[in-house]
N, C-alpha and C. Protein backbone atom coordinates (compact mmCIF):
# COMPACT_ATOMS: atom_id res chain seq x y z
N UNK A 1 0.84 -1.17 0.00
CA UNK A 1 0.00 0.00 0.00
C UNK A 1 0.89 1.23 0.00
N UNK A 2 -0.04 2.27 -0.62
CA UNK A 2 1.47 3.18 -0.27
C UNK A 2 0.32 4.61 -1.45
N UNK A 3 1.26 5.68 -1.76
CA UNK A 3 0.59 6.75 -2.06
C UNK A 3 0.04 6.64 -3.55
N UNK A 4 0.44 5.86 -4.48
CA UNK A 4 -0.27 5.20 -5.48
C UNK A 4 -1.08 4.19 -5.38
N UNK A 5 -2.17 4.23 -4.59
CA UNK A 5 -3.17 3.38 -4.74
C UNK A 5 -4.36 3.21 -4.88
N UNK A 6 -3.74 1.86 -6.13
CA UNK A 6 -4.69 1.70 -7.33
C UNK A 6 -4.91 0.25 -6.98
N UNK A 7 -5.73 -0.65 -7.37
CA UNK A 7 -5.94 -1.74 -6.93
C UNK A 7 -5.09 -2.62 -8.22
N UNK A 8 -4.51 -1.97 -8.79
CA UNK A 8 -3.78 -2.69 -9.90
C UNK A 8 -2.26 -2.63 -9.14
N UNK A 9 -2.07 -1.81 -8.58
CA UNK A 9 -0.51 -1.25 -8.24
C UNK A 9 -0.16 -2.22 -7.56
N UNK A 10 -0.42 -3.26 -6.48
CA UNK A 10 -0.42 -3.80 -5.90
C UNK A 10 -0.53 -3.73 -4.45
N UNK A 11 -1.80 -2.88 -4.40
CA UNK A 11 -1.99 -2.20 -2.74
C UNK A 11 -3.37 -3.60 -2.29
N UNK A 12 -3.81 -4.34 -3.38
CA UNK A 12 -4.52 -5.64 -2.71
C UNK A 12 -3.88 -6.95 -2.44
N UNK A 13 -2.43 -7.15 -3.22
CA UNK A 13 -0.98 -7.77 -2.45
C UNK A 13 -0.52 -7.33 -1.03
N UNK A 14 -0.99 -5.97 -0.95
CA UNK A 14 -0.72 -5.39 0.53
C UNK A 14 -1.32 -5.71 1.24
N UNK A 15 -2.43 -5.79 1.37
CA UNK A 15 -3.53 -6.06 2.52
C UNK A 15 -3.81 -7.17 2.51
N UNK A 16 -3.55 -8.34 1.38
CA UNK A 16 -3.58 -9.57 1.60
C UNK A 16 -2.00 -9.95 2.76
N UNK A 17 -1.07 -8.97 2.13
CA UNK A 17 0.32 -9.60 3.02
C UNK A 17 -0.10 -9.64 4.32
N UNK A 18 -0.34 -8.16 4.53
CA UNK A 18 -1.02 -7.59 5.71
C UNK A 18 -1.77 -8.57 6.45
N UNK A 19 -2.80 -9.20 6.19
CA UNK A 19 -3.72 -9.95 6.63
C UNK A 19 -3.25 -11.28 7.05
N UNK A 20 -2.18 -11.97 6.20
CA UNK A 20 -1.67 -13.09 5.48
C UNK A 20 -0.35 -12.92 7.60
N UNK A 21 0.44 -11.94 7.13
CA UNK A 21 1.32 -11.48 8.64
C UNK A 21 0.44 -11.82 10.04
N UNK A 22 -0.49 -10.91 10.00
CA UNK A 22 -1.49 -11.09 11.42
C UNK A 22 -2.32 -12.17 11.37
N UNK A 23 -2.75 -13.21 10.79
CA UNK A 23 -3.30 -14.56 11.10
C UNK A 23 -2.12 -15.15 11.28
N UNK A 24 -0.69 -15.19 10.99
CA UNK A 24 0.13 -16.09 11.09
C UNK A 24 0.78 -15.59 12.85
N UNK A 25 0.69 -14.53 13.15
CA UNK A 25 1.08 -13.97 14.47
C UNK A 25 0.34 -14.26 15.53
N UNK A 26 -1.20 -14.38 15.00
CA UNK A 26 -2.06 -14.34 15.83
C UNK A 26 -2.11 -16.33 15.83
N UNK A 27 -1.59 -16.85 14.92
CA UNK A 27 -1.29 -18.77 15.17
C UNK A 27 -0.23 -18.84 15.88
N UNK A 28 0.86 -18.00 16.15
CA UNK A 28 2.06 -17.85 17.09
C UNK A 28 1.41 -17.55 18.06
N UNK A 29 0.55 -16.74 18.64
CA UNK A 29 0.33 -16.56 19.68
C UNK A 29 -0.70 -17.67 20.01
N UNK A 30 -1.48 -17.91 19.47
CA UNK A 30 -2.07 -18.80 20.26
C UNK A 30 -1.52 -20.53 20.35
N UNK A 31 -0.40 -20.76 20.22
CA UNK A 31 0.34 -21.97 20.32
C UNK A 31 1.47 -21.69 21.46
N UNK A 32 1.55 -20.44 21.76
CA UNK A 32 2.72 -20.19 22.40
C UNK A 32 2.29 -19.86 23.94
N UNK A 33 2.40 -20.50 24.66
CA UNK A 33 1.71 -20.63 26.12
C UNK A 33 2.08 -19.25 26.71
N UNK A 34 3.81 -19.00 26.35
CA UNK A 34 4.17 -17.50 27.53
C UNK A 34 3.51 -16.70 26.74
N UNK A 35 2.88 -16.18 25.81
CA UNK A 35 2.48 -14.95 25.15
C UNK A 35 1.15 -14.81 25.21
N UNK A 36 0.68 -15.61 26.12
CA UNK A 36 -1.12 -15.38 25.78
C UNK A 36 -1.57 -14.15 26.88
N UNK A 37 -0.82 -13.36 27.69
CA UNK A 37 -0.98 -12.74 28.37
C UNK A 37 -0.52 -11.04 27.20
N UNK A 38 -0.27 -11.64 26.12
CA UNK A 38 0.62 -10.29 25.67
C UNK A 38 -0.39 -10.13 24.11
N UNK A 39 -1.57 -10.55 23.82
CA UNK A 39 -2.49 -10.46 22.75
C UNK A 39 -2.33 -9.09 22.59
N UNK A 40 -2.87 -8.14 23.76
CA UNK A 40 -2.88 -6.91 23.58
C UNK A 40 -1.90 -5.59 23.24
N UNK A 41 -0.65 -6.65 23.69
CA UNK A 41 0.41 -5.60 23.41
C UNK A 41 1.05 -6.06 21.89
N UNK A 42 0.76 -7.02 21.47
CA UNK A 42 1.63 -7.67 20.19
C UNK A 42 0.29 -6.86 19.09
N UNK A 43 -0.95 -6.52 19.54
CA UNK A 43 -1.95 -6.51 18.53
C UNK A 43 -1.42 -4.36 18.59
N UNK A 44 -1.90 -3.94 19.53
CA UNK A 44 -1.82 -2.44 19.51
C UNK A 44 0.18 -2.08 19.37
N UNK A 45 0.94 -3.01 19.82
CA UNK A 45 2.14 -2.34 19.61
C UNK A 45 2.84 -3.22 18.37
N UNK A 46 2.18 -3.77 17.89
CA UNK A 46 2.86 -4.98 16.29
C UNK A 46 2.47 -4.56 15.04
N UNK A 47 1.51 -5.27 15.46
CA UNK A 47 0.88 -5.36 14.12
C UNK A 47 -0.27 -4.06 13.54
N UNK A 48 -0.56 -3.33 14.71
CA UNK A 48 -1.98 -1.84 14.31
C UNK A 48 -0.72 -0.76 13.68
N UNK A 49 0.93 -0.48 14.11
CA UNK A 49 1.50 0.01 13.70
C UNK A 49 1.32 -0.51 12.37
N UNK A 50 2.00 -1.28 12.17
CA UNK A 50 2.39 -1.69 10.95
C UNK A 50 1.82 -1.63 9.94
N UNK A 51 0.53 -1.61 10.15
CA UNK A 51 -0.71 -1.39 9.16
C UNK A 51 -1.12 0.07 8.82
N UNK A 52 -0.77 0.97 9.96
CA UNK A 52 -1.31 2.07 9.64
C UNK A 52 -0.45 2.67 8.80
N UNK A 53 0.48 3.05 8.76
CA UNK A 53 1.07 3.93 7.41
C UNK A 53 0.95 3.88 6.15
N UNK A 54 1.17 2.84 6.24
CA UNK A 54 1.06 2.17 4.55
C UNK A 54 -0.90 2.81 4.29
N UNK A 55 -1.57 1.80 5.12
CA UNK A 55 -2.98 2.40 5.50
C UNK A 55 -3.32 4.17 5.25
N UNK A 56 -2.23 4.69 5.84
CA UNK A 56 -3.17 6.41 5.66
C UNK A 56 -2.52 6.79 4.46
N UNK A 57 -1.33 6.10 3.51
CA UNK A 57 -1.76 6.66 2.56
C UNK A 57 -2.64 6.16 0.93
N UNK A 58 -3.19 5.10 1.59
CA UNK A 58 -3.91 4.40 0.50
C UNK A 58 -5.63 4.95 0.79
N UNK A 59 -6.27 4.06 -0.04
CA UNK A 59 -8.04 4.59 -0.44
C UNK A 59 -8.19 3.34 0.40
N UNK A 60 -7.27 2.78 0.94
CA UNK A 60 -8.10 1.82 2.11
C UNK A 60 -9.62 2.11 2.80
N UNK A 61 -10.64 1.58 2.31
CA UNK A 61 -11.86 1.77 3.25
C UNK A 61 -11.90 1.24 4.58
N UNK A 62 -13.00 1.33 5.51
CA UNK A 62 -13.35 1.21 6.91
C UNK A 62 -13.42 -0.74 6.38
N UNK A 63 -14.49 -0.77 5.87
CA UNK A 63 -14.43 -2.33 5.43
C UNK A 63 -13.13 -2.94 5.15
N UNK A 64 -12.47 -2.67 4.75
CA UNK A 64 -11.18 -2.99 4.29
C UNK A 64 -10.26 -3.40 5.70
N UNK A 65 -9.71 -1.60 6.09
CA UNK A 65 -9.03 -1.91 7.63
C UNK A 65 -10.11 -2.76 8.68
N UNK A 66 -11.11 -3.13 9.06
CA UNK A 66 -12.04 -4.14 9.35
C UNK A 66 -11.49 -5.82 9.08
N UNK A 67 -11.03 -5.85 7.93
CA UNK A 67 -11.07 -7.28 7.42
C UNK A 67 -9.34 -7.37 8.19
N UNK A 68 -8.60 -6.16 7.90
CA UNK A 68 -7.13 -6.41 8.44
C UNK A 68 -7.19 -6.78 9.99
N UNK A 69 -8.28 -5.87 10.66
CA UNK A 69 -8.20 -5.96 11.88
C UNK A 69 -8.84 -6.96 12.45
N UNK A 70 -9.81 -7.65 11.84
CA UNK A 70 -10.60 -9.06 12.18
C UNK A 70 -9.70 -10.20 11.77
N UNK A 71 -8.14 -9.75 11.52
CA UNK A 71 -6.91 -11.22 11.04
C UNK A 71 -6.30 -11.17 12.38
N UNK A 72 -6.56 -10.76 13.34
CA UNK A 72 -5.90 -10.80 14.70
C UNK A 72 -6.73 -10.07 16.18
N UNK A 73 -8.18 -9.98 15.55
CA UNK A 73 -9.24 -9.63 16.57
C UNK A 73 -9.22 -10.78 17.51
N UNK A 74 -9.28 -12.35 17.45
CA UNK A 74 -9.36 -13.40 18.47
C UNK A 74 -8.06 -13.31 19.54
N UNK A 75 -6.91 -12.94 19.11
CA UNK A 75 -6.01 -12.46 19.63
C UNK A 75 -6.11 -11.47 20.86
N UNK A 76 -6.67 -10.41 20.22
CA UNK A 76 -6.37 -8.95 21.06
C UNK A 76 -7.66 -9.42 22.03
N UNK A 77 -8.32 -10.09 21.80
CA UNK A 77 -9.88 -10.54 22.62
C UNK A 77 -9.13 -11.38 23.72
N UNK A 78 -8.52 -12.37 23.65
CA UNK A 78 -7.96 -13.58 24.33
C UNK A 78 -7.25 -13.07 25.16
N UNK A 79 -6.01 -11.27 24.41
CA UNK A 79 -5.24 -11.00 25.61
C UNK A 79 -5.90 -10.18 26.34
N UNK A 80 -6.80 -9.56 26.20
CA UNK A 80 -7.56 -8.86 27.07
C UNK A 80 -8.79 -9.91 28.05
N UNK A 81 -8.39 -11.29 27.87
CA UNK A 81 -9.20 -11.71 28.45
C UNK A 81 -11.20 -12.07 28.43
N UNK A 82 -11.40 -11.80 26.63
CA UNK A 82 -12.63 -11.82 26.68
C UNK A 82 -12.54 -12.90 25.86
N UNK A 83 -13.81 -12.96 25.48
CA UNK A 83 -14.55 -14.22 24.61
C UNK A 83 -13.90 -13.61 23.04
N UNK A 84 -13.45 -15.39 22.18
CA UNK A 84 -13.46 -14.48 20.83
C UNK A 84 -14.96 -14.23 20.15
N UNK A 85 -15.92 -13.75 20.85
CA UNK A 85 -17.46 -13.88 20.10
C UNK A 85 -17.48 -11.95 20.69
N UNK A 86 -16.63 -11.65 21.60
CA UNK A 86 -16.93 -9.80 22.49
C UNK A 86 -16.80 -8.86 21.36
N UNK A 87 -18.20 -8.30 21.51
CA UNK A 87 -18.30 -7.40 20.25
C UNK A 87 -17.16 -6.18 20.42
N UNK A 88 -17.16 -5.46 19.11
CA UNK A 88 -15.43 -4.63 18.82
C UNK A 88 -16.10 -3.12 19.72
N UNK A 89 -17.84 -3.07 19.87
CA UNK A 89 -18.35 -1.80 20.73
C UNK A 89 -17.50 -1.39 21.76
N UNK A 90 -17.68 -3.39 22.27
CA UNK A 90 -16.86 -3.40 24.09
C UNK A 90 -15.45 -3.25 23.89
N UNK A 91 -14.49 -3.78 23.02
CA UNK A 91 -13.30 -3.39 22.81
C UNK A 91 -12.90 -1.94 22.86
N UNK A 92 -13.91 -1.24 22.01
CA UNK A 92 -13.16 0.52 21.85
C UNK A 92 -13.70 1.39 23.00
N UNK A 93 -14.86 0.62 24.03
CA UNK A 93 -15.18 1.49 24.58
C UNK A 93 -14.16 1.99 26.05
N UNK A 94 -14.44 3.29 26.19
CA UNK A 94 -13.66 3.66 27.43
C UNK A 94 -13.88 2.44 28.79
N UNK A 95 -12.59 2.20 29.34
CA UNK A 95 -12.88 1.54 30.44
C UNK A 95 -13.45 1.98 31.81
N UNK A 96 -13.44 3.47 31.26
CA UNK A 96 -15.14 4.25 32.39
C UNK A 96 -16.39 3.29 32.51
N UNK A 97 -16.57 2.70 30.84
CA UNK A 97 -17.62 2.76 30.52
C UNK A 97 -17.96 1.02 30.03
N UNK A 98 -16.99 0.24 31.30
CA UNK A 98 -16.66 -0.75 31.04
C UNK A 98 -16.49 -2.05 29.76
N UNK A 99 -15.39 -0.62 29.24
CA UNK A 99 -14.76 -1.01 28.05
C UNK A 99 -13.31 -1.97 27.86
N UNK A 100 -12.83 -2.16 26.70
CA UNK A 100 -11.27 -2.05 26.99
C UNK A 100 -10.47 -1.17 26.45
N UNK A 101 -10.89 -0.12 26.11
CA UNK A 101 -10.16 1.20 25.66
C UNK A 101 -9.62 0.97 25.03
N UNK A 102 -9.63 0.16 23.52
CA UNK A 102 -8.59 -0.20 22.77
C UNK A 102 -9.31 0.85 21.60
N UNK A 103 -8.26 1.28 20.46
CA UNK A 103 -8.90 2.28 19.30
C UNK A 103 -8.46 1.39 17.99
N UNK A 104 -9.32 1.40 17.33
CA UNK A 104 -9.83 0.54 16.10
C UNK A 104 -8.37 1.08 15.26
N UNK A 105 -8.11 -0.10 14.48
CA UNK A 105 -7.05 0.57 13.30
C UNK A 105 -8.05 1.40 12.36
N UNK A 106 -8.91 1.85 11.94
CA UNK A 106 -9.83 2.78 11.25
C UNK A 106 -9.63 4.37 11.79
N UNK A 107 -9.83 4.21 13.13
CA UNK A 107 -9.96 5.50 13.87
C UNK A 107 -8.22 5.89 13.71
N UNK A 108 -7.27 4.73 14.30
CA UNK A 108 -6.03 5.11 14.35
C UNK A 108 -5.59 5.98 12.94
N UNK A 109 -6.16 5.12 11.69
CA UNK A 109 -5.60 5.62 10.13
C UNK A 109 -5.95 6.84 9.86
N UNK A 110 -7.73 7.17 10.35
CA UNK A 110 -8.07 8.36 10.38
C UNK A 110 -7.25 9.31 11.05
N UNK A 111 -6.71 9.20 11.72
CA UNK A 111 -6.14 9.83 12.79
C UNK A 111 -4.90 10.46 11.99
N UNK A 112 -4.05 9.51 11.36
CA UNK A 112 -3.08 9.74 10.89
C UNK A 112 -2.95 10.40 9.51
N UNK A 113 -4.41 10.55 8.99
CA UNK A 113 -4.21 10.69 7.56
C UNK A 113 -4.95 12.04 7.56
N UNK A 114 -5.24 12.73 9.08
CA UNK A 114 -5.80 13.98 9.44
C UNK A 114 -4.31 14.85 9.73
N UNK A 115 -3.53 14.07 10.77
CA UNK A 115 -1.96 14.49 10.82
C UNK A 115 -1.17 15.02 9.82
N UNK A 116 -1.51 13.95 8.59
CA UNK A 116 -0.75 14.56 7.45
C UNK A 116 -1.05 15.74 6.66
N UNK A 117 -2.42 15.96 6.55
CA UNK A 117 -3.15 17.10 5.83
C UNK A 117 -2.58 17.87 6.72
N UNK A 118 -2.96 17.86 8.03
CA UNK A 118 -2.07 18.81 8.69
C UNK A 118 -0.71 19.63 9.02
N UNK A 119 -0.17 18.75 8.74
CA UNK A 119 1.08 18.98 8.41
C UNK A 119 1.50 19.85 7.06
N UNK A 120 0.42 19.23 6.29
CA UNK A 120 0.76 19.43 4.49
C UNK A 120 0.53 20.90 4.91
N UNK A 121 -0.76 21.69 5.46
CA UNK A 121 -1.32 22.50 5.62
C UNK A 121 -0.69 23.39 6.00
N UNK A 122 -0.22 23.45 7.19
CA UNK A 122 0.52 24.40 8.37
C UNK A 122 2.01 23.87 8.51
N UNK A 123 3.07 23.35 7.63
CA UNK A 123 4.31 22.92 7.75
C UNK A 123 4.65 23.02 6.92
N UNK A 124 3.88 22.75 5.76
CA UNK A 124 4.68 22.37 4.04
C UNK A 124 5.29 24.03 3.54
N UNK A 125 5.46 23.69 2.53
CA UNK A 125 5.88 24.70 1.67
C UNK A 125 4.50 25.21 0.95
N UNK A 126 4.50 26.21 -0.28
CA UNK A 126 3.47 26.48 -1.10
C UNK A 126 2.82 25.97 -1.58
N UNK A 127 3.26 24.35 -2.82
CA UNK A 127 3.22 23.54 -3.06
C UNK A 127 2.34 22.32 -2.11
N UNK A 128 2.66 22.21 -1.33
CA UNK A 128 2.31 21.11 -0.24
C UNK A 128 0.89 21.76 0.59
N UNK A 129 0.49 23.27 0.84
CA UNK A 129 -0.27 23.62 1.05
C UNK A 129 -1.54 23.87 0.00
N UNK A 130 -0.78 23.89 -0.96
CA UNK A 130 -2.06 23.98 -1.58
C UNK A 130 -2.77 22.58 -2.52
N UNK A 131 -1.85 21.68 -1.76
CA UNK A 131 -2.32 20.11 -2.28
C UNK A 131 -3.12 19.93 -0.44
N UNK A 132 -2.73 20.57 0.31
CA UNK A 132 -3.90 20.38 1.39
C UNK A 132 -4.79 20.91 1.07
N UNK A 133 -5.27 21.97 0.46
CA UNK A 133 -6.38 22.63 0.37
C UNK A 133 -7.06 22.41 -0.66
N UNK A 134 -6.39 21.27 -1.44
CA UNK A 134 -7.26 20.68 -2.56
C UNK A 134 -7.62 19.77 -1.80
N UNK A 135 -7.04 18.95 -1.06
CA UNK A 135 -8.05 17.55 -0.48
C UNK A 135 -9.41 18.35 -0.05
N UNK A 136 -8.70 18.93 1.07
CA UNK A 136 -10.06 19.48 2.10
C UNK A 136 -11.44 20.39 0.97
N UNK A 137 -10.97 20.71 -0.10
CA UNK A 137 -11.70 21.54 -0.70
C UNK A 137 -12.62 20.30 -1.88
N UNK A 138 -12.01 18.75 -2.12
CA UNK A 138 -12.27 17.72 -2.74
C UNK A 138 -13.17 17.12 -1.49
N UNK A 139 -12.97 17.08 -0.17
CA UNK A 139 -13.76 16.73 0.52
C UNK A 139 -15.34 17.64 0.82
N UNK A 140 -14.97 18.98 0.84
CA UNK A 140 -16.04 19.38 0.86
C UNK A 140 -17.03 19.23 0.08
N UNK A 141 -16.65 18.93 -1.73
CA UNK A 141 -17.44 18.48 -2.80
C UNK A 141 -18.08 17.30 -2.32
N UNK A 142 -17.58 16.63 -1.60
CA UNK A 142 -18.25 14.96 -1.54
C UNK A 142 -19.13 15.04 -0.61
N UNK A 143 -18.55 15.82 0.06
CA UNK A 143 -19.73 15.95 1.42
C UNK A 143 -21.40 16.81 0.80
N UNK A 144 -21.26 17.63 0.14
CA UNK A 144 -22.33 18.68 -0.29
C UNK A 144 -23.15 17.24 -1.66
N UNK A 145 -22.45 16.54 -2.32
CA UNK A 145 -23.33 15.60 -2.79
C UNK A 145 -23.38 15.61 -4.45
């Protein structure tokens, strides 16, 4: 995945690798007796990195990061101690709100691909600002319909 992506380029080789990595991590972990306490840290500090960059700069959809993040959801469930059937509500919700405060790779990508406009925006050069103000000004078109 990466800033040319086209589904020809090979950004659906990506998310298959992608996917293909975290079911094989998430079969390491669950064969491996000392690590079943560490689902949560191998899922938010491994593998949600790893996905997101490549992720914020592709047309990756919510469905999409969904399917990446459901290749190692039984995982992050097991190290947090729930059922693999605990809906992803109870996962993201605050642990106020007897959650497990975990944040979706969706929200994380969003997150990051808001950073960059930002950046483009208020850091870049002339050039780089005014390719921010074409997204945001391409988003406003989509939004109005």
């Amino acid at each position: 995945m990466g800033l040319t992506d086209d589904e020809s380029g090979g950004t659906t080789e990506s998310r298959s690798a992608m996917i293909q990595l975290a079911r094989r991590a998430t079969a390491v972990y669950a064969k491996t007796e000392t690590l079943r306490g560490f689902g949560r840290e191998i899922a938010r500090g491994v593998l949600a990195p790893k996905a997101v960059y490549p992720a914020a700069f592709s047309t990756a959809t919510a469905e999409q990061l969904r399917c990446v993040e459901g290749s190692y959801g039984v995982m992050l469930r097991h190290g947090l101690g729930l059922s693999k059937g605990t809906a992803w509500d109870v996962l993201e919700s605050l642990p106020e709100s007897a959650g497990a405060g975990y944040e979706r790779l969706s929200t994380t990508v969003t997150k990051t691909r808001l950073r960059h406009i930002m950046a483009l925006a208020y850091d870049g050069n002339d050039s780089e600002k005014r390719v921010a103000e074409a997204i945001v000004e391409q988003g406003q078109r989509w939004l109005e319909g």
